[in-house]
Protein backbone atom coordinates (compact mmCIF):
# COMPACT_ATOMS: atom_id res chain seq x y z
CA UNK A 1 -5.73 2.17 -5.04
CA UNK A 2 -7.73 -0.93 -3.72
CA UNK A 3 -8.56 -4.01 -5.95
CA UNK A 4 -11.76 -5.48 -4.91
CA UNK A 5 -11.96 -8.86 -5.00
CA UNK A 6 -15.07 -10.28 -7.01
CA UNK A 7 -16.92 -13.86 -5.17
CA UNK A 8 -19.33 -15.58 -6.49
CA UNK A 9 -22.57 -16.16 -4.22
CA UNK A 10 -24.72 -19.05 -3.87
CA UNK A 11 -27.44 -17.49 -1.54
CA UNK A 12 -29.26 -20.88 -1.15
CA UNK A 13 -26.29 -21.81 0.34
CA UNK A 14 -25.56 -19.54 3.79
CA UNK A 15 -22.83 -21.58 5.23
CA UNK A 16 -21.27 -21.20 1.86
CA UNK A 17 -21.62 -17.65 1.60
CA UNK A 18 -20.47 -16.85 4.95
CA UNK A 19 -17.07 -18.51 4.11
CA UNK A 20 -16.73 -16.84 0.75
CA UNK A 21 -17.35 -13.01 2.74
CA UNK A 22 -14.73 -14.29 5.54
CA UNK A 23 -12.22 -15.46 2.79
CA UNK A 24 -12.93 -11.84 0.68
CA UNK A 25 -12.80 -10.09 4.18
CA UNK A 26 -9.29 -11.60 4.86
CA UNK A 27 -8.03 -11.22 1.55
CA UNK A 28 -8.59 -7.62 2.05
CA UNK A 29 -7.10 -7.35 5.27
CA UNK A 30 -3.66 -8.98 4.02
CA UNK A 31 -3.87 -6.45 1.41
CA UNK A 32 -4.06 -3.53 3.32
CA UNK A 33 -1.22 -4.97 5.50
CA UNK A 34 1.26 -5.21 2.45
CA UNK A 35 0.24 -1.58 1.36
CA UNK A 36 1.07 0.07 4.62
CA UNK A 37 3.99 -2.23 5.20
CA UNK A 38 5.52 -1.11 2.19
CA UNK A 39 4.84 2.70 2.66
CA UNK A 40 6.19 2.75 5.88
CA UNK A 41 8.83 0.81 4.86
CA UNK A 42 9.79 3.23 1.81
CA UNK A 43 9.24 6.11 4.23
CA UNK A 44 11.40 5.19 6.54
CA UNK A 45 14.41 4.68 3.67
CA UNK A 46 15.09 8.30 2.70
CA UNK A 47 16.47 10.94 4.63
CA UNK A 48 14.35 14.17 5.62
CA UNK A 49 16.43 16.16 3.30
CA UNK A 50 15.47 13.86 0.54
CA UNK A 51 13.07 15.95 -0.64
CA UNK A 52 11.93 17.77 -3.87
CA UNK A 53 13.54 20.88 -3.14
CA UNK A 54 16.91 18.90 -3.42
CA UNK A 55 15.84 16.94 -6.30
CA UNK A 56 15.25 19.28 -7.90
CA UNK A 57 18.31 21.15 -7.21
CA UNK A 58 20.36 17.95 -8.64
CA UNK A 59 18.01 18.36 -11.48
CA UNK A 60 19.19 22.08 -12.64
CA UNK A 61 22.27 21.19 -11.51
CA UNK A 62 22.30 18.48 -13.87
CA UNK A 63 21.00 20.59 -16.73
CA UNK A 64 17.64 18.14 -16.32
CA UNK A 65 19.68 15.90 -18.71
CA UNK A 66 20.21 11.57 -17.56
CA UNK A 67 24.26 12.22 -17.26
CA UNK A 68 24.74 8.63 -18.96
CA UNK A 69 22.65 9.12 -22.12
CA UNK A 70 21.89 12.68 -21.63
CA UNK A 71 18.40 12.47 -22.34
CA UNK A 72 15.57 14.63 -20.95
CA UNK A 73 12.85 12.55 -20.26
CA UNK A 74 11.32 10.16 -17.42
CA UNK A 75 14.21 11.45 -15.05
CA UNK A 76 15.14 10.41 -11.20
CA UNK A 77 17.78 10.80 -8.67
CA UNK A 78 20.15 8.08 -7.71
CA UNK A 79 22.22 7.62 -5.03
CA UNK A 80 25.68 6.73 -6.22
CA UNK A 81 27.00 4.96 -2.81
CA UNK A 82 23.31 3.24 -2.85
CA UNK A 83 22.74 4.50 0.65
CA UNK A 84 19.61 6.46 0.26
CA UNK A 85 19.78 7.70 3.62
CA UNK A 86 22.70 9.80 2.42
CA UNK A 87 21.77 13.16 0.82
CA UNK A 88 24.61 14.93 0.35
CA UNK A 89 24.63 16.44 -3.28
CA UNK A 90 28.12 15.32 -3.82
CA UNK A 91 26.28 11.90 -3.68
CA UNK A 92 23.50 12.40 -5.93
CA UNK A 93 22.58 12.66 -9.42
CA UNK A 94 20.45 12.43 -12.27
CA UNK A 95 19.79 9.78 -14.48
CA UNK A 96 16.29 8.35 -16.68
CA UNK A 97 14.75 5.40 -15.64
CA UNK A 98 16.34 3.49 -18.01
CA UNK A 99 19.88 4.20 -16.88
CA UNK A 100 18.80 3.85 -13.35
CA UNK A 101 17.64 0.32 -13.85
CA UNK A 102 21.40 -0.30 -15.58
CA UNK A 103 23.36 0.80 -13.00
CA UNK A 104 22.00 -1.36 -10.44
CA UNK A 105 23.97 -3.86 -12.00
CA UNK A 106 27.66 -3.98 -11.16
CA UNK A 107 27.23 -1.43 -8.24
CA UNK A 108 31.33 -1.14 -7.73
CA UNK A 109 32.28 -0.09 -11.03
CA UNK A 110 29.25 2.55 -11.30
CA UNK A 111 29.97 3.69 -8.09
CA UNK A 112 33.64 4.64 -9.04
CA UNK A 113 32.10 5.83 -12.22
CA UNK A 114 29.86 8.29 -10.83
CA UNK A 115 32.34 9.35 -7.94
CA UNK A 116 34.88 9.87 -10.30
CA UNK A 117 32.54 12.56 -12.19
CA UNK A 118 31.80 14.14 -9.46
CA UNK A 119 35.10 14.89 -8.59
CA UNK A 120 35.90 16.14 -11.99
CA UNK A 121 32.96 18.62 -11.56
CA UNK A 122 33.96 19.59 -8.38
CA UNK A 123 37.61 20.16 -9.32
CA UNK A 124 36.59 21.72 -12.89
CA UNK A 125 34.94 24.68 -10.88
């Protein structure tokens, strides 16, 4: 997933041109920087256990439903004490995009929210 960058080249001109190739040449160094600072960034953020296998666990668990709107579609896992190193499935659960985005707002009170279901699922069993 590269974007190449498009220059313009006056050949007459070789000074010119040489620039414009050092300038593309850079651009797609720092490019290629950013990308694998990022991935090993995101790598690094998750826990080994974080892995499909558990999500999708969480997921049947979950009945594959978002447990805020309960709909079935364009679904992830969230981390309800935000700390995505922790993979316990008491800390983990299902939401769509949508809801995901939401509850990155207020973090305390959807953090109670969500610990407080859990609990009544654990204690409902």
């Amino acid at each position: 997933m590269f974007c190449w960058l498009m220059v313009m080249i006056n050949e007459d001109d070789d000074k010119d041109f040489q620039k414009q190739l050092d300038k593309l040449h850079y651009a797609q160094k720092k490019k290629l920087y950013r990308i694998k600072r990022l991935f090993y960034k995101k790598s690094r953020e998750y826990s080994s256990e974080f892995d499909n296998r558990l999500k999708s666990k969480i997921l049947k668990r979950d009945n594959y439903k978002c447990q805020l709107c309960f709909s079935d579609s364009d679904l992830t896992i969230h981390h309800i004490d935000y700390i995505k190193k922790n993979s316990d499935t008491k800390n983990l659960v299902t939401l769509c995009r949508a809801c995901n985005i939401r509850v990155n707002t207020n973090r305390g009170y959807w953090k109670d929210y969500f610990k407080k279901l859990m609990y009544y699922r654990i204690s409902r069993c």
